[in-house]
C-alpha atoms as a PDB file:
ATOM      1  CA  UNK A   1     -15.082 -16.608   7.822  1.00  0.00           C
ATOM      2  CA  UNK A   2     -14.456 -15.316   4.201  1.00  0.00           C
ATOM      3  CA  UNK A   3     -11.074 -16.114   4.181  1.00  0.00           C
ATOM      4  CA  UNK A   4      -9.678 -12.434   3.564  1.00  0.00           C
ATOM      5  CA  UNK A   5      -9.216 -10.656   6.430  1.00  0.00           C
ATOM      6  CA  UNK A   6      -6.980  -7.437   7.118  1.00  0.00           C
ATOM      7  CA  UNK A   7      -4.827  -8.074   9.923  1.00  0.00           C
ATOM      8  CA  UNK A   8      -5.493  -5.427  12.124  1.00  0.00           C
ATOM      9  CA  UNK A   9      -2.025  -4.374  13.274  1.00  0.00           C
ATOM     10  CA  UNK A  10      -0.463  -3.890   9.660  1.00  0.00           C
ATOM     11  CA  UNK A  11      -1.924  -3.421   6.353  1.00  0.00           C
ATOM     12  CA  UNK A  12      -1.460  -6.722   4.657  1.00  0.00           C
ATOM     13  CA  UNK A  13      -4.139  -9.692   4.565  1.00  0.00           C
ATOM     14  CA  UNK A  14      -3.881 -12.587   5.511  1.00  0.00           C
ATOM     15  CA  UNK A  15      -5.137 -15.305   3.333  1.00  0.00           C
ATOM     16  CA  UNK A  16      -6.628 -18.834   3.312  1.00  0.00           C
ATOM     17  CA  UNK A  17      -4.690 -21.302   1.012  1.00  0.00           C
ATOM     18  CA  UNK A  18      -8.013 -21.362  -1.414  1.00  0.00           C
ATOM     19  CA  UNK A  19      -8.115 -17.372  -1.312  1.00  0.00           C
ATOM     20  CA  UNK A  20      -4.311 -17.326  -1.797  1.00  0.00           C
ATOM     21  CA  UNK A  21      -4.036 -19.482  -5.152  1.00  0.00           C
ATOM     22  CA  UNK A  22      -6.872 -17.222  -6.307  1.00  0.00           C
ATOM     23  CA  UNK A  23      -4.800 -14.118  -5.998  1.00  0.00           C
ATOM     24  CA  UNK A  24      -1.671 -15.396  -7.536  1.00  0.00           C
ATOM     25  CA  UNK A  25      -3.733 -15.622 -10.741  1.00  0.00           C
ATOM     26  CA  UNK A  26      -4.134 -12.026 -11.319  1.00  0.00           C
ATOM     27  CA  UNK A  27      -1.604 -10.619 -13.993  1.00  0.00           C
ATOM     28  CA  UNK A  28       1.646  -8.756 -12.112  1.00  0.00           C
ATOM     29  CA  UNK A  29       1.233 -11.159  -9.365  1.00  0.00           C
ATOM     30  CA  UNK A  30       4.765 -11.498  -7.303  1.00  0.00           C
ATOM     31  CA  UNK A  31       5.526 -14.662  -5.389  1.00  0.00           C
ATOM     32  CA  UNK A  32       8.063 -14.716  -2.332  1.00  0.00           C
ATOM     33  CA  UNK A  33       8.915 -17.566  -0.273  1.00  0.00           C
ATOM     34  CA  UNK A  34      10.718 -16.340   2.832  1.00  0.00           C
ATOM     35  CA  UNK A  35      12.383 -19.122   4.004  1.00  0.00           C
ATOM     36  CA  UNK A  36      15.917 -20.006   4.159  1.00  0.00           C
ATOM     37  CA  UNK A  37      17.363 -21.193   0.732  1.00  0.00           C
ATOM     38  CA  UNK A  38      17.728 -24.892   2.059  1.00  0.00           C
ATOM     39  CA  UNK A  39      13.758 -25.496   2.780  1.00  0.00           C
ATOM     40  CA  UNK A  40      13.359 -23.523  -0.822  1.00  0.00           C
ATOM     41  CA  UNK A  41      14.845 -25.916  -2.343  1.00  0.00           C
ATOM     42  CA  UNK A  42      13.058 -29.009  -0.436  1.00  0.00           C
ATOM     43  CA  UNK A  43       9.607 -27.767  -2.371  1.00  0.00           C
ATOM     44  CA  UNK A  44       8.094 -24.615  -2.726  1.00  0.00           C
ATOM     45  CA  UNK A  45       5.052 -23.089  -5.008  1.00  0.00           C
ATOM     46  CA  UNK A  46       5.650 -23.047  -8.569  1.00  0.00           C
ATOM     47  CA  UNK A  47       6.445 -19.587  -9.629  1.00  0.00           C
ATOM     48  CA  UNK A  48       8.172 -18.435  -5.938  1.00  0.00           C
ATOM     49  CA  UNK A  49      11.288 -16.242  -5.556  1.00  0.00           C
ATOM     50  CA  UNK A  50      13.168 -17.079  -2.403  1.00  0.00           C
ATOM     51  CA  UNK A  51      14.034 -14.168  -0.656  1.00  0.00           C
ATOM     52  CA  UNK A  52      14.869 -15.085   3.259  1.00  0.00           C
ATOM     53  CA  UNK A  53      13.300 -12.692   5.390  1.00  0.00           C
ATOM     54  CA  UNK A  54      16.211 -13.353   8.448  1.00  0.00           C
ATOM     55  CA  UNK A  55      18.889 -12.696   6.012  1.00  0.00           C
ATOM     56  CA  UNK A  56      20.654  -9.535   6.864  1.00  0.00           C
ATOM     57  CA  UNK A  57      19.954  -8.314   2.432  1.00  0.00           C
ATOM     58  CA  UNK A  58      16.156  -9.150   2.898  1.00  0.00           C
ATOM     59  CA  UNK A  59      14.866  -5.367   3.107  1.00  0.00           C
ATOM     60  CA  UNK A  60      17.578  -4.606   0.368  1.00  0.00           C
ATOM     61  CA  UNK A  61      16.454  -7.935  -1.994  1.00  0.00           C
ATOM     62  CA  UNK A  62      12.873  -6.728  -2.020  1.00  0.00           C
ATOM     63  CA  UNK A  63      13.508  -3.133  -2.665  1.00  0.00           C
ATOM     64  CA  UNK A  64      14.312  -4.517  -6.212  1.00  0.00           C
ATOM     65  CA  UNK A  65      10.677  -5.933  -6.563  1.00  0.00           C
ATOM     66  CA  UNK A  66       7.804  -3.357  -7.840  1.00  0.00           C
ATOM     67  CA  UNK A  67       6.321  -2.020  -4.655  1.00  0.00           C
ATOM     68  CA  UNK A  68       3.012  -1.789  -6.384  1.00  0.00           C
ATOM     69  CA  UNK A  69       2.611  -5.413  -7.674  1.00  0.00           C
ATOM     70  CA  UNK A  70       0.141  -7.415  -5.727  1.00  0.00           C
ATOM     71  CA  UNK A  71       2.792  -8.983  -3.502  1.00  0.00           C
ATOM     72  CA  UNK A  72       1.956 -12.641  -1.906  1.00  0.00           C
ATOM     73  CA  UNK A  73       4.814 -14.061   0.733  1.00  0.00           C
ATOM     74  CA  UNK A  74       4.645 -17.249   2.431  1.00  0.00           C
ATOM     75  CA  UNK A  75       6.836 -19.467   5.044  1.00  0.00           C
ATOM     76  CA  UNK A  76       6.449 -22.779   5.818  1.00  0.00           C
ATOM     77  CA  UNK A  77       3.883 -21.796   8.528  1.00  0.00           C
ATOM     78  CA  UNK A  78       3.048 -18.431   8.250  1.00  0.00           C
ATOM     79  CA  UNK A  79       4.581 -17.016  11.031  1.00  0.00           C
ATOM     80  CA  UNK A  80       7.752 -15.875   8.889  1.00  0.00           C
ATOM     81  CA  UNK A  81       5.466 -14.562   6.088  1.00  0.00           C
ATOM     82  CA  UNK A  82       3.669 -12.702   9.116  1.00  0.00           C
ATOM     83  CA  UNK A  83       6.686 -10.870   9.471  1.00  0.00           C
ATOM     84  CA  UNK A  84       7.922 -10.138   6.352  1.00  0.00           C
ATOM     85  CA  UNK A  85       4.703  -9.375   5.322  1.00  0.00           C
ATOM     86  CA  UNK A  86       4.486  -6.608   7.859  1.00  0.00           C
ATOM     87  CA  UNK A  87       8.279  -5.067   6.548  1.00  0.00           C
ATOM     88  CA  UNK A  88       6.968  -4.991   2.821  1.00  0.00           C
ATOM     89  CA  UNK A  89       4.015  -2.706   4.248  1.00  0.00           C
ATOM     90  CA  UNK A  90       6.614  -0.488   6.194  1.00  0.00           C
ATOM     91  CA  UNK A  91       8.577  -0.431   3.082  1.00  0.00           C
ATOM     92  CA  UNK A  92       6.171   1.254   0.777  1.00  0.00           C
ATOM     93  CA  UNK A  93       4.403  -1.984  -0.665  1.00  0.00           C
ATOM     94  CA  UNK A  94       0.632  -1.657  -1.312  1.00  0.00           C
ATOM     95  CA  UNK A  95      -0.650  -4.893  -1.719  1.00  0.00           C
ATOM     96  CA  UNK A  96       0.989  -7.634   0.226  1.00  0.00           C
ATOM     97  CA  UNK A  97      -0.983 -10.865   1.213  1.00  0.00           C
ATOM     98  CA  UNK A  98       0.151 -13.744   3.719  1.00  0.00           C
ATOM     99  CA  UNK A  99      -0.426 -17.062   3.164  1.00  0.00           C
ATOM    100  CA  UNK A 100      -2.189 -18.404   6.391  1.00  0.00           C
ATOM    101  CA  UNK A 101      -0.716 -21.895   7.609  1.00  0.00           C
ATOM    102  CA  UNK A 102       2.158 -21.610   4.944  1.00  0.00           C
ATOM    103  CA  UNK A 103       2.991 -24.959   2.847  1.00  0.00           C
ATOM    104  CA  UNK A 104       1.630 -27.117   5.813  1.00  0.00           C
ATOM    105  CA  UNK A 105      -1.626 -25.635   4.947  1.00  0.00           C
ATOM    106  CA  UNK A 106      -0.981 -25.476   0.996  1.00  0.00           C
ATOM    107  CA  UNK A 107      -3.165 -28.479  -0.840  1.00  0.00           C
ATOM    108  CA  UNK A 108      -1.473 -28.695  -3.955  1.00  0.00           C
ATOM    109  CA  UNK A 109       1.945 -30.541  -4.361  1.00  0.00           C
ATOM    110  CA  UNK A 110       5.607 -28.408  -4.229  1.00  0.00           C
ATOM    111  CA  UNK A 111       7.842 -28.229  -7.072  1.00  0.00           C
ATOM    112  CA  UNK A 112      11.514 -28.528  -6.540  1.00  0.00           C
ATOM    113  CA  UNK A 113      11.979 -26.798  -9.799  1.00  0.00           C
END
């Protein structure tokens, strides 16, 4: 497995952790957590804007972000981040990646900051 796979009902990818951290280094790079603001604020990657993807302003929240920014959303197992994920696509977004196994998966420690 190479870790980068299209999922093939949408058009985003879903990523390994390792394959995930490398993307978020490339320049224009947008981070979204999807979960709800209380886990956010538990831990989350350094960097991460926490947009809630069951809150009823989720599809409006996003439409401020640039639909053509490589686009990287993750939940605290990737089910959530599945989901959104596959609304960013509908909505025009080009690039969107899913982090696979969400934080449970992620190897490096969570900022609260």
């Amino acid at each position: 497995m190479s870790g980068f796979n299209k999922s093939a009902d949408s058009a985003f990818h879903n990523l390994t952790p390792a394959k995930f951290a490398e993307g978020l280094r490339q320049p224009g790079a947008v981070l979204v957590d999807v979960r709800r603001p209380e886990e956010f604020a538990q831990g989350h990657l350094s960097g991460a804007v926490n947009i809630e993807v069951t809150a009823p302003d989720f599809t409006q929240r996003v439409a401020s972000l640039d639909k053509d920014a490589p686009t990287y959303v993750y939940c605290r197992s990737g089910a959530r981040s599945a989901t959104a994920a596959g609304q960013l696509t509908k909505t025009g977004f080009a690039n969107v990646s899913n982090l696979l196994g969400g934080v449970l998966d992620w190897p490096e420690p969570l900022t609260t900051r």
